[in-house]
Protein backbone atom coordinates (compact mmCIF):
# COMPACT_ATOMS: atom_id res chain seq x y z
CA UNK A 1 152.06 85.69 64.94
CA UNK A 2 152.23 89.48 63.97
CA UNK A 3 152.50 89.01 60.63
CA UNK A 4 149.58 86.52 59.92
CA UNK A 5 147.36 89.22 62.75
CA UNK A 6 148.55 91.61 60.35
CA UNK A 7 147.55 90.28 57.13
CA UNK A 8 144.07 89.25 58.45
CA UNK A 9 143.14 92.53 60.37
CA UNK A 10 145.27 95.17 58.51
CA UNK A 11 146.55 96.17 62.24
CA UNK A 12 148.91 94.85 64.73
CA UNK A 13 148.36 92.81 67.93
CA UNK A 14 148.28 93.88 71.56
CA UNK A 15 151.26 92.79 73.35
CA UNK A 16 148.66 91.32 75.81
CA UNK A 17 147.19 89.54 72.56
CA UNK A 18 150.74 87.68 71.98
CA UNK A 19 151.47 87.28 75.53
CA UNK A 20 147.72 85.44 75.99
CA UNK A 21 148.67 83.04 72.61
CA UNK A 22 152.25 82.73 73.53
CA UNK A 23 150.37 80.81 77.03
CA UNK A 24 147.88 78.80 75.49
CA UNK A 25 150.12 77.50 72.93
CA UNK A 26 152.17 76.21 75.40
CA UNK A 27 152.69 72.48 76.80
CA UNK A 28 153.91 72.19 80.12
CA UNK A 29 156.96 69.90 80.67
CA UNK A 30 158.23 68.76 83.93
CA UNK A 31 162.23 69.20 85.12
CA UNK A 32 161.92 65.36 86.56
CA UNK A 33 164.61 62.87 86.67
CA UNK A 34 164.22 61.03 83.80
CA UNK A 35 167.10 62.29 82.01
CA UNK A 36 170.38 60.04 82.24
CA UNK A 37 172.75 63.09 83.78
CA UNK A 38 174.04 64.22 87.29
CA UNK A 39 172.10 67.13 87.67
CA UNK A 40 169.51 67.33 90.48
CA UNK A 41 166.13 68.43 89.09
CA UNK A 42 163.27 70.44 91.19
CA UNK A 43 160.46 68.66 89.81
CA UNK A 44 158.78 72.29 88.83
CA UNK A 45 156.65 72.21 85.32
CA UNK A 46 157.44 75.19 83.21
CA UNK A 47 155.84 75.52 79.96
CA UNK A 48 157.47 75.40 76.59
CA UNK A 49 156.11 77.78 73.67
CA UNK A 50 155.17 74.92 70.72
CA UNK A 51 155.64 78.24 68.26
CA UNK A 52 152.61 75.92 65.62
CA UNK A 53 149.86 76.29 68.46
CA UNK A 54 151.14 79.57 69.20
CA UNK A 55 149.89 80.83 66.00
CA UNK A 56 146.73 78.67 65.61
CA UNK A 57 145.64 80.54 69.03
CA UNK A 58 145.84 83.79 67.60
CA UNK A 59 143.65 82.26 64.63
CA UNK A 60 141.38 81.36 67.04
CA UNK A 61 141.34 84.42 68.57
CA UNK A 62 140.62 86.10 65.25
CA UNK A 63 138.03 83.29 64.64
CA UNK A 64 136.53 84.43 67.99
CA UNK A 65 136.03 87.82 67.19
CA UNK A 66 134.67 87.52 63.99
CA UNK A 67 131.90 85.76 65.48
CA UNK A 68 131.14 87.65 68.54
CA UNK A 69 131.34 90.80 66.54
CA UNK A 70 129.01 89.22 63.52
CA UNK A 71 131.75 90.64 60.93
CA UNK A 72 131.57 87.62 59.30
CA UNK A 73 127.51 88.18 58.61
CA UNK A 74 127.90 91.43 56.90
């Protein structure tokens, strides 16, 4: 995520940047009891960083910008 920030803004990302993309490319997933095991599970959903959306989030981010800046017009 860094690296491809990097190479499209010549900077790095805010840590709140990655933190923001690391959330939205998340999917939530639920510790249920559908697993075959003796474990008792709380039924909480945590969500699990898909590292592929991760990334296209901080595209879209970068997408974003461009156009509420107008870069891209110039």
């Amino acid at each position: 995520m860094q690296q491809f920030f990097k190479q499209n803004t010549g900077q790095l990302p805010s840590v709140d940047l990655i933190v923001e993309c690391l959330r939205r490319g998340s999917i939530e997933i639920t510790d249920g009891d559908d697993e075959n095991d003796n474990v008792p599970h709380g039924n909480k959903t945590y969500p699990r960083i898909d590292a592929l959306l991760a990334l296209e989030s901080v595209r879209r981010s970068l997408q974003l910008e461009l156009l509420t800046t107008q870069k891209a017009f110039r």
